[in-house]
PDB file of N, CA and C in Angstrom:
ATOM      1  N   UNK A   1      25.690 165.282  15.340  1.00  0.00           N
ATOM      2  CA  UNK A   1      26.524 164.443  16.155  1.00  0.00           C
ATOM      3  C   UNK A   1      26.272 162.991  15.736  1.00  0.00           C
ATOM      4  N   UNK A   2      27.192 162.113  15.670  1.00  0.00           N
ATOM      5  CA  UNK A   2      27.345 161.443  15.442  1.00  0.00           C
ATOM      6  C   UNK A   2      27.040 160.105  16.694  1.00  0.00           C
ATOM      7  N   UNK A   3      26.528 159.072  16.715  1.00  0.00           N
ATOM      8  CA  UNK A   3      26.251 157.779  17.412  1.00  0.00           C
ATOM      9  C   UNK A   3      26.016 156.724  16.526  1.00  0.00           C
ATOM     10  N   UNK A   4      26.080 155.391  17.862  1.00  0.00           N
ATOM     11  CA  UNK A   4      25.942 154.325  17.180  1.00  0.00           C
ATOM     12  C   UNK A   4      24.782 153.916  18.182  1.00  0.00           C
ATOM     13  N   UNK A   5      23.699 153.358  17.715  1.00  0.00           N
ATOM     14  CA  UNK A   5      22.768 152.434  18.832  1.00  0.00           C
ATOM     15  C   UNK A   5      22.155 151.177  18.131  1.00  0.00           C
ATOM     16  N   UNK A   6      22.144 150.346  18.863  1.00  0.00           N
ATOM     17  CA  UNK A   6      21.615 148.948  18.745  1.00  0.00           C
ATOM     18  C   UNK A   6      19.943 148.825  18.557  1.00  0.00           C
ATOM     19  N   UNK A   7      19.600 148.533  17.310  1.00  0.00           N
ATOM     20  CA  UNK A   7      18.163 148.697  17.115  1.00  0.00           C
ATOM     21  C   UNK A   7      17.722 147.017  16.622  1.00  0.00           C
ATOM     22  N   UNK A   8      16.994 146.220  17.069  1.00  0.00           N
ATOM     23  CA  UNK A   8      16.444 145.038  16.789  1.00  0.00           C
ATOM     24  C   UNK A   8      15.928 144.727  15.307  1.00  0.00           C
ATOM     25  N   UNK A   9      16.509 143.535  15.072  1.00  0.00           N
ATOM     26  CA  UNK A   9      16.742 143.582  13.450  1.00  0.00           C
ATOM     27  C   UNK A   9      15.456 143.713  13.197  1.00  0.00           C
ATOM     28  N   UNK A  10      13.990 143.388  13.030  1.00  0.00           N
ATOM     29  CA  UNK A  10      12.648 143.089  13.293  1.00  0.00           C
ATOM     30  C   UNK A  10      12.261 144.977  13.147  1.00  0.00           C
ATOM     31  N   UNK A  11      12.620 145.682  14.046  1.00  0.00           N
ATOM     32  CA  UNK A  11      12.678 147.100  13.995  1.00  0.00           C
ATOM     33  C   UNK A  11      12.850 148.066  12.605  1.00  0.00           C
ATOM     34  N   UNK A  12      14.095 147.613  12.796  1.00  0.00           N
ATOM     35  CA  UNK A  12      14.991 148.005  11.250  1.00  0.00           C
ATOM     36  C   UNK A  12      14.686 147.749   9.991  1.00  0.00           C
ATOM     37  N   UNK A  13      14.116 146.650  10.249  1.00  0.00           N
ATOM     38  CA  UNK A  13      13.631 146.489   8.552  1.00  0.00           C
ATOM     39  C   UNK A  13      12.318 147.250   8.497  1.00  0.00           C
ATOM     40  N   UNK A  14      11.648 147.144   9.690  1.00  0.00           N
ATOM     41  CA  UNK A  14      10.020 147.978   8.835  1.00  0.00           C
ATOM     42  C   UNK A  14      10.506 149.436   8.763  1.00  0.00           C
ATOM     43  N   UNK A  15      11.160 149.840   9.829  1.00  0.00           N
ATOM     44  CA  UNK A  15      11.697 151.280   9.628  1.00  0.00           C
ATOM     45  C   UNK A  15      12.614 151.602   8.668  1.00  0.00           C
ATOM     46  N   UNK A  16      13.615 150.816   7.454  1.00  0.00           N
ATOM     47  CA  UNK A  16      13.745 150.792   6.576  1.00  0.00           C
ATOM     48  C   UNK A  16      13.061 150.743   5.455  1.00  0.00           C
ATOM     49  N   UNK A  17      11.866 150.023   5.325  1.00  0.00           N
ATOM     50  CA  UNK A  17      10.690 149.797   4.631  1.00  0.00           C
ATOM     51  C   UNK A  17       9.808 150.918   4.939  1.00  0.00           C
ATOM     52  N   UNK A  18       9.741 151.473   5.900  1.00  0.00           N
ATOM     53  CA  UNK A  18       8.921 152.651   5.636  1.00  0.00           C
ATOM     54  C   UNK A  18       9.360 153.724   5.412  1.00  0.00           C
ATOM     55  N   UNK A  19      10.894 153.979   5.109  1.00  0.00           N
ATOM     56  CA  UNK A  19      11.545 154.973   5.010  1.00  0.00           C
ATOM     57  C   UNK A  19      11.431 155.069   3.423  1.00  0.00           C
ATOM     58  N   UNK A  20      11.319 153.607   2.648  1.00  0.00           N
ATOM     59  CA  UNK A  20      11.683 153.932   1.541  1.00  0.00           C
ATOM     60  C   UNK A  20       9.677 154.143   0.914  1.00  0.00           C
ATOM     61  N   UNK A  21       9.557 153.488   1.572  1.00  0.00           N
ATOM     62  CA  UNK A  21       7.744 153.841   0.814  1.00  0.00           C
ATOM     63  C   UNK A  21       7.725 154.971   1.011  1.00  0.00           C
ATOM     64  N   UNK A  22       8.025 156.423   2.087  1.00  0.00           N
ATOM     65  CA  UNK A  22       7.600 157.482   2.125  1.00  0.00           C
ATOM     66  C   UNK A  22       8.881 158.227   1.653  1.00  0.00           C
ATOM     67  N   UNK A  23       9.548 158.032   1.245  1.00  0.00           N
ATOM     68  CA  UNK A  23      11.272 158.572   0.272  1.00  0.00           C
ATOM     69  C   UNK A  23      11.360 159.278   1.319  1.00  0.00           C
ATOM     70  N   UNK A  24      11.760 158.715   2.890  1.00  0.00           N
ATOM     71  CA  UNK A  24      12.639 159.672   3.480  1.00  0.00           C
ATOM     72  C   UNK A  24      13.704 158.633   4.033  1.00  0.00           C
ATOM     73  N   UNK A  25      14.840 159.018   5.054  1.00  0.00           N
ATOM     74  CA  UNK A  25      16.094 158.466   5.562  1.00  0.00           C
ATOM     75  C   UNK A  25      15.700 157.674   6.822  1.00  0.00           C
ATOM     76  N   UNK A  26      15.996 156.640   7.232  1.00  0.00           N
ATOM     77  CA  UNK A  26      15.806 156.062   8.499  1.00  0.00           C
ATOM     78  C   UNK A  26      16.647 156.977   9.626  1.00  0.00           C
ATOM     79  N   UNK A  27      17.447 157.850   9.241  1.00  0.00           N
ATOM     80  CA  UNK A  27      17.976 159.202  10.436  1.00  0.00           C
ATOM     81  C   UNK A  27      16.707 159.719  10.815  1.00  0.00           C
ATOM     82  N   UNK A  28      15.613 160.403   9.270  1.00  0.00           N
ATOM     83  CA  UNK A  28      15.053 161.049   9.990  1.00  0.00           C
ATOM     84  C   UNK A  28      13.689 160.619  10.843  1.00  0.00           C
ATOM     85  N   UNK A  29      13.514 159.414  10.347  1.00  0.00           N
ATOM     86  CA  UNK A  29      12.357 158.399  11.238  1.00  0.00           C
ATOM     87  C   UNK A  29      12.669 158.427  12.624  1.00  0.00           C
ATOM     88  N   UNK A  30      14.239 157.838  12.975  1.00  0.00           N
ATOM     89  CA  UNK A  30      14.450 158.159  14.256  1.00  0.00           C
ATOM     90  C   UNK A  30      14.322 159.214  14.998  1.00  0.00           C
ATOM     91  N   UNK A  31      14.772 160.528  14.018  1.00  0.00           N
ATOM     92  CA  UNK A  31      15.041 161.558  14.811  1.00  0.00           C
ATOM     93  C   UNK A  31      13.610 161.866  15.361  1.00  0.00           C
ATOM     94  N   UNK A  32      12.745 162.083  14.358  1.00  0.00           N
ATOM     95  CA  UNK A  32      11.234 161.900  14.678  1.00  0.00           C
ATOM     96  C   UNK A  32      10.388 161.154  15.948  1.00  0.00           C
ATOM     97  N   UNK A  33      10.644 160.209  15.693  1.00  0.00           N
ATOM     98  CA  UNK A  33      10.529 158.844  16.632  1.00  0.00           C
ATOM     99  C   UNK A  33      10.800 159.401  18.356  1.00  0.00           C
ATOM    100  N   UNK A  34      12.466 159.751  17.942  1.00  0.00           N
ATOM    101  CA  UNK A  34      12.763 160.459  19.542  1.00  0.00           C
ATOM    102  C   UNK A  34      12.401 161.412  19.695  1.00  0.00           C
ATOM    103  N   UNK A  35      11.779 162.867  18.860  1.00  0.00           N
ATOM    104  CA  UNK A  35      10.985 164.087  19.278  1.00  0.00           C
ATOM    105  C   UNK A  35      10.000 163.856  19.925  1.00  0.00           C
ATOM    106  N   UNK A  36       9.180 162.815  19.416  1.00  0.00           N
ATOM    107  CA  UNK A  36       8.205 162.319  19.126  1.00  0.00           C
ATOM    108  C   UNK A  36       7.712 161.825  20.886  1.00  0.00           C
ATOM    109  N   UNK A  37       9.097 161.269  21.503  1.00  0.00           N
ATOM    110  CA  UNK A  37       8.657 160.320  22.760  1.00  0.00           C
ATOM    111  C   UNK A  37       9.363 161.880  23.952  1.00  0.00           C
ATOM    112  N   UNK A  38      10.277 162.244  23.289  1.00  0.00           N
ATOM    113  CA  UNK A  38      10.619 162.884  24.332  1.00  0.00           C
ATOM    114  C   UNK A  38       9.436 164.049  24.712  1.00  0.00           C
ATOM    115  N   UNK A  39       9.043 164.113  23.798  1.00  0.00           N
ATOM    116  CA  UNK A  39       8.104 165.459  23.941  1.00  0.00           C
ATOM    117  C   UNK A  39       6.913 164.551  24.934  1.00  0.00           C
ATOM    118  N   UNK A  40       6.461 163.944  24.508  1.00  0.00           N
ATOM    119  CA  UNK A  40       5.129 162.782  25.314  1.00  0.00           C
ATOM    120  C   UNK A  40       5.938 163.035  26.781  1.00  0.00           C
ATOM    121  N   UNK A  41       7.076 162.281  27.088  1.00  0.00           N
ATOM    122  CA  UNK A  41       8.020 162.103  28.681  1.00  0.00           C
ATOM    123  C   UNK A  41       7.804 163.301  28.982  1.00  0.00           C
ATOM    124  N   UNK A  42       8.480 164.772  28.717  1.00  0.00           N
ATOM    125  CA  UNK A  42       8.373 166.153  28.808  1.00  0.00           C
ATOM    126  C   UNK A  42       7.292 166.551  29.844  1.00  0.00           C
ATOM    127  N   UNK A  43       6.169 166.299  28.735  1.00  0.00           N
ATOM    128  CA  UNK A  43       4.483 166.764  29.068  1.00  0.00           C
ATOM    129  C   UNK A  43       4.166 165.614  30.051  1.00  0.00           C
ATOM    130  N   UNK A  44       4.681 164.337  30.306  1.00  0.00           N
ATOM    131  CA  UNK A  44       3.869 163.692  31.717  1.00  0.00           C
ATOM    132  C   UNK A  44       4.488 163.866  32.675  1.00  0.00           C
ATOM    133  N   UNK A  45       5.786 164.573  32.389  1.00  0.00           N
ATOM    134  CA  UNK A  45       6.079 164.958  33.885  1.00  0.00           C
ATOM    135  C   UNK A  45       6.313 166.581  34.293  1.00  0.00           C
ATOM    136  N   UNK A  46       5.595 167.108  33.493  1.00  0.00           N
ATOM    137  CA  UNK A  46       5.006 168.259  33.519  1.00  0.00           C
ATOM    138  C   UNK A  46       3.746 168.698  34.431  1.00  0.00           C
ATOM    139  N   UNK A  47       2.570 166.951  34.007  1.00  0.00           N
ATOM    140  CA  UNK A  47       1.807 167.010  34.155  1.00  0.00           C
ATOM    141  C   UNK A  47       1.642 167.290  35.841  1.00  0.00           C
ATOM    142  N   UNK A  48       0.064 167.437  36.542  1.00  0.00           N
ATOM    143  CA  UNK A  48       0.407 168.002  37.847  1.00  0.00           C
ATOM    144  C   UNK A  48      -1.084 167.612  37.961  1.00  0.00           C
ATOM    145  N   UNK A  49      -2.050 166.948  39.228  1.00  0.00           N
ATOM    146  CA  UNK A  49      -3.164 166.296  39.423  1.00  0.00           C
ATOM    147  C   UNK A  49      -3.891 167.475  40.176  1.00  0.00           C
ATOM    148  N   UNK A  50      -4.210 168.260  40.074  1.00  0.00           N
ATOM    149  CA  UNK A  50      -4.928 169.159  41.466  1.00  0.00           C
ATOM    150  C   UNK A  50      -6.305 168.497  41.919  1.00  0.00           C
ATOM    151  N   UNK A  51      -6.325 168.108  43.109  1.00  0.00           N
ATOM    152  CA  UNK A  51      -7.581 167.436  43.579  1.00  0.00           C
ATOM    153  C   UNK A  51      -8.805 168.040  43.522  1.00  0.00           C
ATOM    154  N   UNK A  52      -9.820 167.498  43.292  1.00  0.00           N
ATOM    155  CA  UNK A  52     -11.014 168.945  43.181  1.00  0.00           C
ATOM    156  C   UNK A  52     -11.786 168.381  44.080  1.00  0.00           C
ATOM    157  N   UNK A  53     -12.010 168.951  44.863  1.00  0.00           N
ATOM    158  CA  UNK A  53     -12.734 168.801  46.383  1.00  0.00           C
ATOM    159  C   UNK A  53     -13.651 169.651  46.316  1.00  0.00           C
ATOM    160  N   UNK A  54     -15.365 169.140  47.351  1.00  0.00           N
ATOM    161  CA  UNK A  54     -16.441 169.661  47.319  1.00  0.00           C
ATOM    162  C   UNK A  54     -16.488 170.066  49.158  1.00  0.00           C
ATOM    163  N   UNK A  55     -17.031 171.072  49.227  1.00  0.00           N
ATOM    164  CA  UNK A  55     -17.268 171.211  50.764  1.00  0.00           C
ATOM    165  C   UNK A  55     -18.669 170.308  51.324  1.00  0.00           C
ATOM    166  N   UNK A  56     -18.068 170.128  52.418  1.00  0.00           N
ATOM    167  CA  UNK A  56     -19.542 168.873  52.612  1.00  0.00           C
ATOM    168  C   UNK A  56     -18.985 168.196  53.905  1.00  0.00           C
ATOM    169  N   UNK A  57     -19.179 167.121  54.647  1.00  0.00           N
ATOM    170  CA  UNK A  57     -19.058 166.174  55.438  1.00  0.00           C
ATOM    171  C   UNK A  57     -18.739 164.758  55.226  1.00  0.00           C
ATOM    172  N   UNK A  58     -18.124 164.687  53.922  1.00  0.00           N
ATOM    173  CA  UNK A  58     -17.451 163.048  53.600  1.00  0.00           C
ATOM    174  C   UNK A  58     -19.115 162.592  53.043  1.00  0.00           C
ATOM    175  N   UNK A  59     -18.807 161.009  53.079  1.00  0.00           N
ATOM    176  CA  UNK A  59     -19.867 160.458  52.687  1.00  0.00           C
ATOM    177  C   UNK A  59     -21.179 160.105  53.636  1.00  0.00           C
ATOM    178  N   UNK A  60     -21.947 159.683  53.135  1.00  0.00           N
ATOM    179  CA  UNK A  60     -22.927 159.806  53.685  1.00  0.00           C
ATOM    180  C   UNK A  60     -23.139 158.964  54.619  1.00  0.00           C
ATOM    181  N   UNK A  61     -24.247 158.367  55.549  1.00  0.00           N
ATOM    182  CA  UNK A  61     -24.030 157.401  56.288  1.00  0.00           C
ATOM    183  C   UNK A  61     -24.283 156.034  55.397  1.00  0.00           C
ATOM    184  N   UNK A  62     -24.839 155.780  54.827  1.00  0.00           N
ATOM    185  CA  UNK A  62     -25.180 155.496  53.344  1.00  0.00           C
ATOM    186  C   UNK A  62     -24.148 154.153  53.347  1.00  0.00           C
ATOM    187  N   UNK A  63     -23.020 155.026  53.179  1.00  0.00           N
ATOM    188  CA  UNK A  63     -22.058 154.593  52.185  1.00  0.00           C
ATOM    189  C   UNK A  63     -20.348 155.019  53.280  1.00  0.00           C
ATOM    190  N   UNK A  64     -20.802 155.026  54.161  1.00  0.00           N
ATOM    191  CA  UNK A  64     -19.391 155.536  54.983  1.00  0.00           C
ATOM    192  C   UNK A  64     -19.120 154.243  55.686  1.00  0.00           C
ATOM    193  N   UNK A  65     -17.775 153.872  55.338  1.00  0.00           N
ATOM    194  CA  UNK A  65     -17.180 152.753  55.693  1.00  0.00           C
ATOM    195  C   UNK A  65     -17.155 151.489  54.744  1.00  0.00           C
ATOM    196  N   UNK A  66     -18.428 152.200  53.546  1.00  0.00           N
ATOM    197  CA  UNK A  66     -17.847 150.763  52.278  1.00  0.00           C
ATOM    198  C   UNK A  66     -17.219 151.043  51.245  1.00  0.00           C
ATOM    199  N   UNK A  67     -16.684 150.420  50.822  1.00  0.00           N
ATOM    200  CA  UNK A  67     -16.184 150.836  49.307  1.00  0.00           C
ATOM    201  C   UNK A  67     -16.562 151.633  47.996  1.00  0.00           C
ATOM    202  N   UNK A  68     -15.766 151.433  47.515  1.00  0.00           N
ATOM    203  CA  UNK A  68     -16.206 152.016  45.870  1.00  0.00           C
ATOM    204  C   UNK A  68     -17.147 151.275  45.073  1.00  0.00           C
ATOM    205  N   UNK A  69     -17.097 149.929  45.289  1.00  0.00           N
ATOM    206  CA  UNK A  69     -18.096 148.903  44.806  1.00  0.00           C
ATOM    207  C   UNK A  69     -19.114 149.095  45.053  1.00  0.00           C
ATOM    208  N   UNK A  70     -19.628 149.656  46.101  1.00  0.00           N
ATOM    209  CA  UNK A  70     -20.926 150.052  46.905  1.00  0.00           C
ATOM    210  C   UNK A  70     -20.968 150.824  46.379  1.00  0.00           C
ATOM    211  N   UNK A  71     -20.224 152.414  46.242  1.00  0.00           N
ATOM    212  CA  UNK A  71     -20.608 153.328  45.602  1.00  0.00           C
ATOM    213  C   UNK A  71     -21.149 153.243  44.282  1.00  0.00           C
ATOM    214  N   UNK A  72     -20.459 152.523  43.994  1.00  0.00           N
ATOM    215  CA  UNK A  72     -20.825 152.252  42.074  1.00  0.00           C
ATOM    216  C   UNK A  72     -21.494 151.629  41.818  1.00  0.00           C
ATOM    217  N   UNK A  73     -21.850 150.625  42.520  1.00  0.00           N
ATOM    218  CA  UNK A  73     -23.063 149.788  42.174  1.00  0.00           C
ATOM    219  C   UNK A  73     -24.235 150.842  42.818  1.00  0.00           C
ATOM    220  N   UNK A  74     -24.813 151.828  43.648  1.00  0.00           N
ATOM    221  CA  UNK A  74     -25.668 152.441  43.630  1.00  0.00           C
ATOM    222  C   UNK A  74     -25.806 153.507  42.406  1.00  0.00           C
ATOM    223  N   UNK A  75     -24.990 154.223  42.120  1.00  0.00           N
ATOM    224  CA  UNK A  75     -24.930 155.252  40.783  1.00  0.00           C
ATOM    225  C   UNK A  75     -25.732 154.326  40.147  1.00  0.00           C
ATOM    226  N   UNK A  76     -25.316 153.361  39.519  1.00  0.00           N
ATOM    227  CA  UNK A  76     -25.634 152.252  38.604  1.00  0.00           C
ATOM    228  C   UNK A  76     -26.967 151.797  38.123  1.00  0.00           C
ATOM    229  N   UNK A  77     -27.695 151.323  39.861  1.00  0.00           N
ATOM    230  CA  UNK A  77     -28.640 150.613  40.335  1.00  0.00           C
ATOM    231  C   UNK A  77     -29.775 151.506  39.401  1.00  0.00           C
ATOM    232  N   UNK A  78     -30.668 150.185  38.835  1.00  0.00           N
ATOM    233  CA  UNK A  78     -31.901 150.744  37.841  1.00  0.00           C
ATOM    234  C   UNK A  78     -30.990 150.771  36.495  1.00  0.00           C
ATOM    235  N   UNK A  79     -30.299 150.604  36.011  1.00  0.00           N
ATOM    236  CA  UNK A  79     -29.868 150.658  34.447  1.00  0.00           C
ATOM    237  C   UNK A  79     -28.847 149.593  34.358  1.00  0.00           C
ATOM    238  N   UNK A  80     -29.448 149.471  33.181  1.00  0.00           N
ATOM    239  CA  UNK A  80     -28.925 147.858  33.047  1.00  0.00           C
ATOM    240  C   UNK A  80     -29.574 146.326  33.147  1.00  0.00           C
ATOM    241  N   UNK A  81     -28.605 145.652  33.102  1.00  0.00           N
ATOM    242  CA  UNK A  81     -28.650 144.154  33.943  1.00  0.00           C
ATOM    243  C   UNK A  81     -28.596 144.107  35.242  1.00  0.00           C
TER     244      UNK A  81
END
């Protein structure tokens, strides 16, 4: 199929220039290019987070009601600066 799309002159020339250093067509750079992203888009919205949760009572008294900063700066505490 046939199209026309607007590609930034800056674009075009290295993708012309690299078409000809590796003797292939700037069609098939693109076509590549768009396999290339669609497949990446595909798989992140594919993707799916499952939470991994521990049985327990939340945090400790420790640390219940402060932040992550608190948290992390204890992990931390003793190594380092």
């Amino acid at each position: 199929m046939k199209t026309t799309i607007d590609i930034a002159d800056h674009i075009l020339l290295r993708a012309k220039e690299a078409a000809r250093r590796h003797r292939r067509t700037v069609r098939s750079l693109t076509e590549e290019g768009l396999v290339a992203v669609l497949e990446r888009l595909e798989s992140e919205e594919q993707a799916t987070v499952r939470p991994i949760t521990f049985g327990g009572d939340g945090l400790t008294e420790e640390f219940a009601g402060k932040g992550w900063a608190a948290i992390r700066d204890a992990a931390y505490e003793g190594r380092g600066s």
